[in-house]
Protein backbone atom coordinates (compact mmCIF):
# COMPACT_ATOMS: atom_id res chain seq x y z
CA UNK A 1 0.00 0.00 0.00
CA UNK A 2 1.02 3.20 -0.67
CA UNK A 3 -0.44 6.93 0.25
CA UNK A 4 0.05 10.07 -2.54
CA UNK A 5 -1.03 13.53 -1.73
CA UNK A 6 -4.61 12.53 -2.30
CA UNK A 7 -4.99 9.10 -3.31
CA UNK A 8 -3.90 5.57 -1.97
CA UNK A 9 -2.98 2.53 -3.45
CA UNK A 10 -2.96 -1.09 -2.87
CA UNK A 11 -1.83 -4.46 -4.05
CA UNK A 12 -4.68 -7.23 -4.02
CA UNK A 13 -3.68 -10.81 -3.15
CA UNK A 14 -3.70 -11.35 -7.25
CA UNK A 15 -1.17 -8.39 -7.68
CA UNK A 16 -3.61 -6.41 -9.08
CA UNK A 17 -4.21 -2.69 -8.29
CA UNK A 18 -6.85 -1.16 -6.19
CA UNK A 19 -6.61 2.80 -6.16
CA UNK A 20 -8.97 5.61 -4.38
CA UNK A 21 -8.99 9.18 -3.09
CA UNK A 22 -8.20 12.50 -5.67
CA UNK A 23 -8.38 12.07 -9.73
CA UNK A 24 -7.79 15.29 -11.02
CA UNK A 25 -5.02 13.86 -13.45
CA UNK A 26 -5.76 10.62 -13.61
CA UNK A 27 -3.63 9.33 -10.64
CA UNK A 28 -5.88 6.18 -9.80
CA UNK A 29 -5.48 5.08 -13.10
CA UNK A 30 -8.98 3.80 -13.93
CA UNK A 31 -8.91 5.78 -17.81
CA UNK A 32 -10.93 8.86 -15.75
CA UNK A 33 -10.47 11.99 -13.86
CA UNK A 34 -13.16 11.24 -11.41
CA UNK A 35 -12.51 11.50 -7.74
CA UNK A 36 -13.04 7.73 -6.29
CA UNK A 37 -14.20 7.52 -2.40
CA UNK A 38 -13.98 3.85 -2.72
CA UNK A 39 -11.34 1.49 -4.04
CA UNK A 40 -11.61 0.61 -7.75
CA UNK A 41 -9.90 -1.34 -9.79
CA UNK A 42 -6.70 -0.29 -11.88
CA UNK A 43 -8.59 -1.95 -15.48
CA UNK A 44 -4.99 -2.55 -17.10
CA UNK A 45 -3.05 -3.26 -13.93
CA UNK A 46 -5.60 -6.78 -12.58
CA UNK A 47 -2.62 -8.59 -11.61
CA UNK A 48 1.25 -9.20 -12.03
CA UNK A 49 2.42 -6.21 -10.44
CA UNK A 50 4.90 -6.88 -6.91
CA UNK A 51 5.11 -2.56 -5.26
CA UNK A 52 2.60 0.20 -5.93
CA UNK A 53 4.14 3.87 -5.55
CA UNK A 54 1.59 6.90 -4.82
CA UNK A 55 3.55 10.21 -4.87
CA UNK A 56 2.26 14.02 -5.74
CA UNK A 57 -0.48 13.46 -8.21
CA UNK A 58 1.00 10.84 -10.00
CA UNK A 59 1.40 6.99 -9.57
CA UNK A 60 3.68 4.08 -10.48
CA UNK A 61 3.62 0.24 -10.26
CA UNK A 62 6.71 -2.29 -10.56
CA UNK A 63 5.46 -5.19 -11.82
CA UNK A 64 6.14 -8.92 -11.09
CA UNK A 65 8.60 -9.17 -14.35
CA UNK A 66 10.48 -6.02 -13.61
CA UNK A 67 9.17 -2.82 -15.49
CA UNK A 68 7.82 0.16 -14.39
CA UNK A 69 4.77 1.61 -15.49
CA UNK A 70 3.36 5.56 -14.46
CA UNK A 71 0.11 7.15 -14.45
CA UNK A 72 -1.44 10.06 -13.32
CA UNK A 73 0.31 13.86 -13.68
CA UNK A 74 3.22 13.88 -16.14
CA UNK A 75 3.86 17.60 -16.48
CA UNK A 76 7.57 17.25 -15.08
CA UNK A 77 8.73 14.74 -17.23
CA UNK A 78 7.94 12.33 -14.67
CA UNK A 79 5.85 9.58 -16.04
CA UNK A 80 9.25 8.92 -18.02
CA UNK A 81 7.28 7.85 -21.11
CA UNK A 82 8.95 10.50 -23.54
CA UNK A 83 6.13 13.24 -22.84
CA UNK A 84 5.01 16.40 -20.41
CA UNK A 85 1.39 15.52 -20.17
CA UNK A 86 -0.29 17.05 -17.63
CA UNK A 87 -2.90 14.12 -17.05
CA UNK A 88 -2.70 10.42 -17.97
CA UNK A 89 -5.63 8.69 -16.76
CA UNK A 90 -4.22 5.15 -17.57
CA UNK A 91 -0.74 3.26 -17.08
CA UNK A 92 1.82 3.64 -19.48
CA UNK A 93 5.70 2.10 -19.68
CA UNK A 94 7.86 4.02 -18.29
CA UNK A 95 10.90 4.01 -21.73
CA UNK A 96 13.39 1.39 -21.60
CA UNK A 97 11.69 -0.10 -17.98
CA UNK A 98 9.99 -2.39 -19.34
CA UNK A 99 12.18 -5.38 -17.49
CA UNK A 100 14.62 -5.48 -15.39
CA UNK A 101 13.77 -2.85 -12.68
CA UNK A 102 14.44 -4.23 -9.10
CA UNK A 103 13.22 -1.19 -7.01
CA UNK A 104 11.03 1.96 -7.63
CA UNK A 105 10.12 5.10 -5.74
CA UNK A 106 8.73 8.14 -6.54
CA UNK A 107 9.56 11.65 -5.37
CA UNK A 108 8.78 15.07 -5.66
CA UNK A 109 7.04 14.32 -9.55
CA UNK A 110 10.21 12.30 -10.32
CA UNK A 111 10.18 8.95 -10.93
CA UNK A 112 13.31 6.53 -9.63
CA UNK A 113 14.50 3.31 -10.27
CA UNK A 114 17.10 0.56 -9.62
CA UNK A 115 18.02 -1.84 -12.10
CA UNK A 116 18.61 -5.54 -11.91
CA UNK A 117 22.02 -4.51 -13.66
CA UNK A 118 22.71 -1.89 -10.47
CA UNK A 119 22.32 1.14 -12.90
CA UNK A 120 20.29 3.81 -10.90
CA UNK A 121 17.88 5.54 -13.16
CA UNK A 122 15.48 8.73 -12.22
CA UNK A 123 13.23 11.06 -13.99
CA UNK A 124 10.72 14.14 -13.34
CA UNK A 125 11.72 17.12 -11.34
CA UNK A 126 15.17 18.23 -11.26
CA UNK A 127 15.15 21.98 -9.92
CA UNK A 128 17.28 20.93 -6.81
CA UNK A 129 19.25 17.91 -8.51
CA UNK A 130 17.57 15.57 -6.69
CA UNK A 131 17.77 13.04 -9.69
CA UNK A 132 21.32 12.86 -9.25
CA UNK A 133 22.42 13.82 -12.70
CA UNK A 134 24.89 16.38 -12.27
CA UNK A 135 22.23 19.55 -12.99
CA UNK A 136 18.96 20.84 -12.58
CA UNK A 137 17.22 20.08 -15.66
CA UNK A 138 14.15 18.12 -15.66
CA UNK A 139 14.03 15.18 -17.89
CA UNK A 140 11.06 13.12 -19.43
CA UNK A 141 12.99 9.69 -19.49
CA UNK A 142 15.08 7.06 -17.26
CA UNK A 143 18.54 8.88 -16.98
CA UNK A 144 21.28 7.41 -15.08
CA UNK A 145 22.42 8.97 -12.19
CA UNK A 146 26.20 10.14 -11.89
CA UNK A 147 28.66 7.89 -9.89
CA UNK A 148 26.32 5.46 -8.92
């Protein structure tokens, strides 16, 4: 389970996704905007996935095989699919996650990720360097982090 700014989400015995709480960009991931006071399902997300990740407006999922999928706000850069979208009511990969992630976590609308190969990758937000790059520029796909 896992608690974002507004919403919440959980892992069902199956794996799948349950989400509730806030909507305005999509962040439950059920292909709306409309604010859920009840769990509902995640439609593409019904099982398969091992760690949920609720952060500011925006969600993510590892899934059992190792790739990481975002939903939700993108505006930042940080659904790492390639784009700035501002709302993304269903899950998308996150680019060249698709296996092989071991951990995720989500920050201040940056996305983060360790890799079975122990390459550290982030995206999203960058204004204070917190993606570990080097600089402060915000990026809309898995970049590796320096030193690591």
């Amino acid at each position: 389970m896992s608690a974002g700014c507004w919403h919440v989400l959980a892992l069902t015995s199956t794996g799948g996704v349950k989400a509730w709480g806030g909507n305005q960009s999509g962040e439950l991931g059920d292909g709306t905007t409309t604010d859920r006071w009840t769990p509902v399902d995640v439609p593409s997300l019904t099982s398969g996935v091992a760690k949920v990740v609720a952060t500011n407006y925006f969600s993510q999922a590892l899934t059992a095989a190792g790739g990481a999928k975002a939903w939700g706000y993108g505006g930042f850069g940080n659904l790492g699919d390639g784009t700035y979208s501002t709302s993304c009511p269903a899950p998308v990969d996150v680019q060249g996650l698709t296996t092989g992630v071991i951990d995720l976590a989500g920050g201040y609308y940056s996305g983060h990720a360790i890799t079975a190969a122990a390459a550290y990758k982030a995206w999203g937000f960058n204004q204070y360097g917190a993606l570990g790059t080097g600089n402060t520029i915000s990026v809309n796909t898995p970049t590796d982090m320096v030193g690591f």
